[in-house]
PDB file of N, CA and C in Angstrom:
ATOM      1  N   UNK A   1     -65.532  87.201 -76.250  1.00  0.00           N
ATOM      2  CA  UNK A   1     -65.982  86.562 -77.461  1.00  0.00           C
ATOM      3  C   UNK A   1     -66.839  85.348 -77.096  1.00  0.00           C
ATOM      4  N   UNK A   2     -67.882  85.123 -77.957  1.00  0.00           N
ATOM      5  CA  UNK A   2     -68.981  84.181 -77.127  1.00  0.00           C
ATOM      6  C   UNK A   2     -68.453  83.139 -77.852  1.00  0.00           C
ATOM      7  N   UNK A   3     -68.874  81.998 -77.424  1.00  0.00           N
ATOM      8  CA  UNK A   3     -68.426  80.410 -78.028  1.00  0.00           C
ATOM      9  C   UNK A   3     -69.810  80.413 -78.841  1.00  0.00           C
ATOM     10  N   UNK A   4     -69.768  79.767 -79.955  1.00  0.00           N
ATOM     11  CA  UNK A   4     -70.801  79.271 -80.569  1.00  0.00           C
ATOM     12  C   UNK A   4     -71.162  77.936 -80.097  1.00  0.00           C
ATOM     13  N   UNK A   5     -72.052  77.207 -79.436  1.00  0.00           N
ATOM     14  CA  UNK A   5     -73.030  76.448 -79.116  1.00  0.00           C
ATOM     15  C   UNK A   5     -73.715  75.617 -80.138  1.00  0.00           C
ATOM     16  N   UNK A   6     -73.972  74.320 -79.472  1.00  0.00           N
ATOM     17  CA  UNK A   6     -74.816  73.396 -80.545  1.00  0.00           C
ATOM     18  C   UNK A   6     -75.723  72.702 -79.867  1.00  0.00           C
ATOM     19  N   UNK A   7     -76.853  72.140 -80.047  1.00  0.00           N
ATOM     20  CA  UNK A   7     -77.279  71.218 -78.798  1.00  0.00           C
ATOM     21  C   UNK A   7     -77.382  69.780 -79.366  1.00  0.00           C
ATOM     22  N   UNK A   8     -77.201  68.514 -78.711  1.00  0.00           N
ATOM     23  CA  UNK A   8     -77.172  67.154 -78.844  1.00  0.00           C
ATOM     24  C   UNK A   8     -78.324  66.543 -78.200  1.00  0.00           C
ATOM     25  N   UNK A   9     -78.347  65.362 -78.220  1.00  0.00           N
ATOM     26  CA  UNK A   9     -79.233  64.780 -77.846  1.00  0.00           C
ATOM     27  C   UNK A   9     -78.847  63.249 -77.570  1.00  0.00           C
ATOM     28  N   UNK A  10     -78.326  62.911 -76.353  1.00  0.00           N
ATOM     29  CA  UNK A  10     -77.947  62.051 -75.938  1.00  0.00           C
ATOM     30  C   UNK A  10     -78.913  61.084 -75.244  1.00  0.00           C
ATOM     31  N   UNK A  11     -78.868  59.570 -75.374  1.00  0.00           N
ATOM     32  CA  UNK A  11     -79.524  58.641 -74.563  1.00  0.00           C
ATOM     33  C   UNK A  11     -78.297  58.709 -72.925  1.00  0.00           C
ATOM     34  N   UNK A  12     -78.726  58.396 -71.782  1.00  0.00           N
ATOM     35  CA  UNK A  12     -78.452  57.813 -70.578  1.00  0.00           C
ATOM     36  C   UNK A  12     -79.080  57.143 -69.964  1.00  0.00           C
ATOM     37  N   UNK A  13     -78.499  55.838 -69.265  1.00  0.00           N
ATOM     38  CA  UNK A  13     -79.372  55.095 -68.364  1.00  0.00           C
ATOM     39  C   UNK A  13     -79.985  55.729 -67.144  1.00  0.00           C
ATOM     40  N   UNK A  14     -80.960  56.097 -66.713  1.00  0.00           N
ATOM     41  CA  UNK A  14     -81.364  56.568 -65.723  1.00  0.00           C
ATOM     42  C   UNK A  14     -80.627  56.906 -64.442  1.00  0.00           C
ATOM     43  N   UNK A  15     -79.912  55.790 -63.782  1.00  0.00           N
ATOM     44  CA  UNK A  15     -79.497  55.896 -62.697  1.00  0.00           C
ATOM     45  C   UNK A  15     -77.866  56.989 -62.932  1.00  0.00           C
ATOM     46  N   UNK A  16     -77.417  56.842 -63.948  1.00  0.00           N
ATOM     47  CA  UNK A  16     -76.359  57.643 -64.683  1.00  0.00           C
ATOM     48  C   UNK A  16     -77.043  59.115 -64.655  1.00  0.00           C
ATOM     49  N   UNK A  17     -77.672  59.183 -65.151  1.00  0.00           N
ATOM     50  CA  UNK A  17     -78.797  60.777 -65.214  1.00  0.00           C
ATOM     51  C   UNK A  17     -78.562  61.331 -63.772  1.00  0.00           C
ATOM     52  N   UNK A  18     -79.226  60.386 -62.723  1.00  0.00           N
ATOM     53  CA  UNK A  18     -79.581  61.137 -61.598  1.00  0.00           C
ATOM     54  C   UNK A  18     -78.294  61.253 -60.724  1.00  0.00           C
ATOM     55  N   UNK A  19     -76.948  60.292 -61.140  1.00  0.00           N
ATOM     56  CA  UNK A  19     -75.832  60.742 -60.211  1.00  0.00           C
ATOM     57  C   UNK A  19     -74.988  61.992 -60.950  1.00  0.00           C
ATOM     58  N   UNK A  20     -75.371  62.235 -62.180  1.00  0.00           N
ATOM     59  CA  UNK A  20     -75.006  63.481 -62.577  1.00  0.00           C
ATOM     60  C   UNK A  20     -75.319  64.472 -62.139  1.00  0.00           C
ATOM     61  N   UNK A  21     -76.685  64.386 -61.844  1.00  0.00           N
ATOM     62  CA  UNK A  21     -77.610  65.749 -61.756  1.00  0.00           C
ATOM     63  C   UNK A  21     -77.460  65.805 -60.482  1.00  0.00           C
ATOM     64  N   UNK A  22     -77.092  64.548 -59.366  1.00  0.00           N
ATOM     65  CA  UNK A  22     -77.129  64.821 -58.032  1.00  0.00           C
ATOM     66  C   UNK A  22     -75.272  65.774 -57.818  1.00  0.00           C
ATOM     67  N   UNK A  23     -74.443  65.021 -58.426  1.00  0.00           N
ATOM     68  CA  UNK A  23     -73.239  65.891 -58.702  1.00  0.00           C
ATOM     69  C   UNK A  23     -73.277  67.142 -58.699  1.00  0.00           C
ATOM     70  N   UNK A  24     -73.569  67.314 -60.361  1.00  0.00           N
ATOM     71  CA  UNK A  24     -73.351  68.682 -60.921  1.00  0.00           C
ATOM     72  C   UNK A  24     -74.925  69.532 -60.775  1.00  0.00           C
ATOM     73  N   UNK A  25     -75.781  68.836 -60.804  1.00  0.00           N
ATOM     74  CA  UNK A  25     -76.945  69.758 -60.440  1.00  0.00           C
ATOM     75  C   UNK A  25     -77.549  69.898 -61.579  1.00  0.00           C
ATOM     76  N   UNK A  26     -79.231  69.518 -61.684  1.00  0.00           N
ATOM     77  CA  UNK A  26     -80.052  69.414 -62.891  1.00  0.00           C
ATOM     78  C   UNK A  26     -79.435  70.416 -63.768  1.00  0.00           C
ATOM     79  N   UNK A  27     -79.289  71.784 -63.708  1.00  0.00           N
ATOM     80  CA  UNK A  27     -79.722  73.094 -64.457  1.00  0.00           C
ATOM     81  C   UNK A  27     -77.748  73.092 -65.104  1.00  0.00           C
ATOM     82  N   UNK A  28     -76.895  72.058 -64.765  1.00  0.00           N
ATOM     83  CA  UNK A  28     -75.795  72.219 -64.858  1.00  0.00           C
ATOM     84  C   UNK A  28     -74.822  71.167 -65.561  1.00  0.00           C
ATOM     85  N   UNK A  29     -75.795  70.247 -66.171  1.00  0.00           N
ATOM     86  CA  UNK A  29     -75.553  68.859 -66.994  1.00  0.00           C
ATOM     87  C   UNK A  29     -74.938  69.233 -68.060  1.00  0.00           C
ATOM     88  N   UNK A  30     -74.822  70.427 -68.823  1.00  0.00           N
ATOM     89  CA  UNK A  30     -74.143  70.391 -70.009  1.00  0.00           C
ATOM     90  C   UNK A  30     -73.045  71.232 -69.833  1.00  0.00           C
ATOM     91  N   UNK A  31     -72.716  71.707 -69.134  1.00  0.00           N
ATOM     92  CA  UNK A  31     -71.386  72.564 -68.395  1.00  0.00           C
ATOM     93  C   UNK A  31     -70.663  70.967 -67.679  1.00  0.00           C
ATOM     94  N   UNK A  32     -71.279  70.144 -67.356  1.00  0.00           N
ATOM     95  CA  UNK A  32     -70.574  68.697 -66.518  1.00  0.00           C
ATOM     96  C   UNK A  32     -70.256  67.926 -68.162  1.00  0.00           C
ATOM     97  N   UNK A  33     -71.380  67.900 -68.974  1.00  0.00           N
ATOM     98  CA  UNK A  33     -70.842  67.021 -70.225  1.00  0.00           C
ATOM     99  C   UNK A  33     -69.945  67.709 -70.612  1.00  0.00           C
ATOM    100  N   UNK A  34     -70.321  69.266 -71.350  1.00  0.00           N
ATOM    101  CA  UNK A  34     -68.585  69.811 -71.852  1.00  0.00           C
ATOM    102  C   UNK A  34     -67.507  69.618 -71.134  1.00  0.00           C
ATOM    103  N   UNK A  35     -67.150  69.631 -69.790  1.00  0.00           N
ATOM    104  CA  UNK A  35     -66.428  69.343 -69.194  1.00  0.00           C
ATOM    105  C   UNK A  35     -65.489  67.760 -69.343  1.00  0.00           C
ATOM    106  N   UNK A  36     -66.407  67.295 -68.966  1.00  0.00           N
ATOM    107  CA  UNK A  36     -65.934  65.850 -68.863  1.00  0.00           C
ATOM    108  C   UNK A  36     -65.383  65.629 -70.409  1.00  0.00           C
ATOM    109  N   UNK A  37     -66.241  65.526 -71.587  1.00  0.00           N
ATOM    110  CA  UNK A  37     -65.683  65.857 -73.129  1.00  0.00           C
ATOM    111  C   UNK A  37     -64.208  66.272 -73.424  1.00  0.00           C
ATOM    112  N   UNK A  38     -64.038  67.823 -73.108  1.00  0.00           N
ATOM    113  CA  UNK A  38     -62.916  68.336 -72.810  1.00  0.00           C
ATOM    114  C   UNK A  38     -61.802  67.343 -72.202  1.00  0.00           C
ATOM    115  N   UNK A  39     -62.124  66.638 -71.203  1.00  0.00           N
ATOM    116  CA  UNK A  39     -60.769  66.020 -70.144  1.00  0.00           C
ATOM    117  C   UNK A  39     -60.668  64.935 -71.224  1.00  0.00           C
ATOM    118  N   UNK A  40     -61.700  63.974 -71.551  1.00  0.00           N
ATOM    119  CA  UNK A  40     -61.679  62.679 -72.613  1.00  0.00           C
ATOM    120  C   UNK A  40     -61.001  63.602 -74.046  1.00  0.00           C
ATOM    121  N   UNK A  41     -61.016  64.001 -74.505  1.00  0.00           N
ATOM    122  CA  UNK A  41     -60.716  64.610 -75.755  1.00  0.00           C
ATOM    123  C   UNK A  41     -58.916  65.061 -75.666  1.00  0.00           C
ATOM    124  N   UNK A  42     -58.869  65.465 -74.388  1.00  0.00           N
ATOM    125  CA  UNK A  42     -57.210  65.991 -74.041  1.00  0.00           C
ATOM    126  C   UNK A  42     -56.864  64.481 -73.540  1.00  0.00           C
ATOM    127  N   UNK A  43     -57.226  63.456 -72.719  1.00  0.00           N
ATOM    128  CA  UNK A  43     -56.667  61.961 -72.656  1.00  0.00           C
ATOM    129  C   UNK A  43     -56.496  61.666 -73.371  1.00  0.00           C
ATOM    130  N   UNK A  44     -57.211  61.507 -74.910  1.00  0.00           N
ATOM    131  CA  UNK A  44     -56.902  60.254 -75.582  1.00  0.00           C
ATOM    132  C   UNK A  44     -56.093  61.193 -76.974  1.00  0.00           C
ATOM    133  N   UNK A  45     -56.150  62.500 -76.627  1.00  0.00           N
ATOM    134  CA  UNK A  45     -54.950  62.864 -77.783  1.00  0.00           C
ATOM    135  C   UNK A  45     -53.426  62.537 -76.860  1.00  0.00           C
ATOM    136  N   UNK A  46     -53.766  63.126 -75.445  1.00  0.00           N
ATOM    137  CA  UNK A  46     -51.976  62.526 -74.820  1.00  0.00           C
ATOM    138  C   UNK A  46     -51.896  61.324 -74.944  1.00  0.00           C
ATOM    139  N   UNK A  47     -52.977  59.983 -75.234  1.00  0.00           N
ATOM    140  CA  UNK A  47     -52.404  58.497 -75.398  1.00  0.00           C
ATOM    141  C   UNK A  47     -51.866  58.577 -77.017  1.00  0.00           C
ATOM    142  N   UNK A  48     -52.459  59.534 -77.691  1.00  0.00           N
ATOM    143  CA  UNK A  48     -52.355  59.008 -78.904  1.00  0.00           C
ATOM    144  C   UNK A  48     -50.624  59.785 -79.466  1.00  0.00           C
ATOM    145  N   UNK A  49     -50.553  60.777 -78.733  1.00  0.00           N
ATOM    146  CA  UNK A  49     -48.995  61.327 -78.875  1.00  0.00           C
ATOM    147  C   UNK A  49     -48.234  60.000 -77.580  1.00  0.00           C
ATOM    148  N   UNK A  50     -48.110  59.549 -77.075  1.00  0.00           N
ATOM    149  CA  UNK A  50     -47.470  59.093 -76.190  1.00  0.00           C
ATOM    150  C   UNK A  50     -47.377  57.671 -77.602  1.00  0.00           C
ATOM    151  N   UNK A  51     -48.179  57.334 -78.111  1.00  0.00           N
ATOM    152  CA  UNK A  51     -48.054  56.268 -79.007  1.00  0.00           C
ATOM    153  C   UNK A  51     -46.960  56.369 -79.569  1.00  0.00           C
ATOM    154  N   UNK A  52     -47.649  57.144 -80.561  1.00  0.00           N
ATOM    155  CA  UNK A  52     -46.231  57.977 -81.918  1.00  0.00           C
ATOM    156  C   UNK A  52     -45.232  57.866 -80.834  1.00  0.00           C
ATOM    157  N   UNK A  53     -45.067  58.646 -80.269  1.00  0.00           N
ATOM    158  CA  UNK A  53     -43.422  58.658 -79.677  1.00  0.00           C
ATOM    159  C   UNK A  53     -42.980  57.150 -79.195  1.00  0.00           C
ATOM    160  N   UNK A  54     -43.950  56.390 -78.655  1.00  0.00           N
ATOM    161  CA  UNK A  54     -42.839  55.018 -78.338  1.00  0.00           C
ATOM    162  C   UNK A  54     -42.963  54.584 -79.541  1.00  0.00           C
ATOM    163  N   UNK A  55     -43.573  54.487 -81.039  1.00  0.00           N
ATOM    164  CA  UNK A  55     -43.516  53.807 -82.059  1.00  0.00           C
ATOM    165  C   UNK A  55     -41.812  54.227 -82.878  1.00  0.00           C
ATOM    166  N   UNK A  56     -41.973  56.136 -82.760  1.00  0.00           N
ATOM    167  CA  UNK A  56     -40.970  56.310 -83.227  1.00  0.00           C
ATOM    168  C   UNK A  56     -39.672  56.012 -82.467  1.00  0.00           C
ATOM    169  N   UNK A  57     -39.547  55.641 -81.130  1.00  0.00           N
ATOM    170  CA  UNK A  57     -38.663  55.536 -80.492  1.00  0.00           C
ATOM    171  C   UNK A  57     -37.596  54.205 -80.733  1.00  0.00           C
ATOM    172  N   UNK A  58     -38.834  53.086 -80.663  1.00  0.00           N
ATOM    173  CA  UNK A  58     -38.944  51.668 -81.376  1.00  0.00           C
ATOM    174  C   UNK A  58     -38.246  52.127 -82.622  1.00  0.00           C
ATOM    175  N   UNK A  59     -38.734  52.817 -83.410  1.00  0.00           N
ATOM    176  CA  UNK A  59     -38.395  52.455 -85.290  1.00  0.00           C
ATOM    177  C   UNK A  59     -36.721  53.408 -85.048  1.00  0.00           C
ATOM    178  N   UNK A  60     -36.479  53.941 -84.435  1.00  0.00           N
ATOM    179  CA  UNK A  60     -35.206  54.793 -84.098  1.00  0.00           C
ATOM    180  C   UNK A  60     -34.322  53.933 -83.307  1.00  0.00           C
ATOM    181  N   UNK A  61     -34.493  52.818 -82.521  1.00  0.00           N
ATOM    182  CA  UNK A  61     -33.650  51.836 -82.016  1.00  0.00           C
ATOM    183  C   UNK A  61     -33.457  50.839 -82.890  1.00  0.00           C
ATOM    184  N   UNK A  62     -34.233  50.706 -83.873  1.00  0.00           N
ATOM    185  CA  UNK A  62     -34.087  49.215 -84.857  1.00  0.00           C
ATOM    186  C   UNK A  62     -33.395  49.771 -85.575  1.00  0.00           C
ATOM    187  N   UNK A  63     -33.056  51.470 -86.096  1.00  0.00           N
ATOM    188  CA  UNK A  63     -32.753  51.514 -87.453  1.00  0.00           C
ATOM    189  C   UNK A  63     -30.886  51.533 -86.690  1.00  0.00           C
ATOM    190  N   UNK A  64     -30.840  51.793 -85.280  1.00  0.00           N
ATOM    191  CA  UNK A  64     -29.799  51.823 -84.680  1.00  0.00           C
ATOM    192  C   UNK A  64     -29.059  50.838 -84.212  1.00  0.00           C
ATOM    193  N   UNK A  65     -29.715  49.965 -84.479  1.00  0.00           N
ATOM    194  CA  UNK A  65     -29.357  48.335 -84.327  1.00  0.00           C
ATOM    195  C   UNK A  65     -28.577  47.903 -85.625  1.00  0.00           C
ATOM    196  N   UNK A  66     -28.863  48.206 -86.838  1.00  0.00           N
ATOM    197  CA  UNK A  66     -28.527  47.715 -88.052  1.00  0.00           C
ATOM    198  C   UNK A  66     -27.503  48.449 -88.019  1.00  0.00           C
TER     199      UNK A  66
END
């Protein structure tokens, strides 16, 4: 099943450009952005569940305190 595709249009500072492209390789910059996207997108949902749980953990010790 094919993924449906979109294209963007991003600014980068130059020297950012060329350690990408020296990385991942000119023809291979948007397979390195989806990528990297992907890992940022799965980090900051595990910070954002790791939250909730110490918030609820917190509100579950106070109500255990009373």
């Amino acid at each position: 099943m094919a993924v449906e595709k979109t294209h963007i249009y991003i600014r980068l500072p130059v020297e950012l450009k060329r350690e990408i492209d020296a990385l991942a390789g000119p023809r291979k910059r948007s397979a390195f952005f989806a990528a990297a996207a992907e890992q940022e997108l799965r980090r900051r949902k595990l910070t954002a569940l790791k939250s909730e749980q110490r918030e609820g953990q917190e509100a579950s010790e106070r109500l255990s305190v009373n």
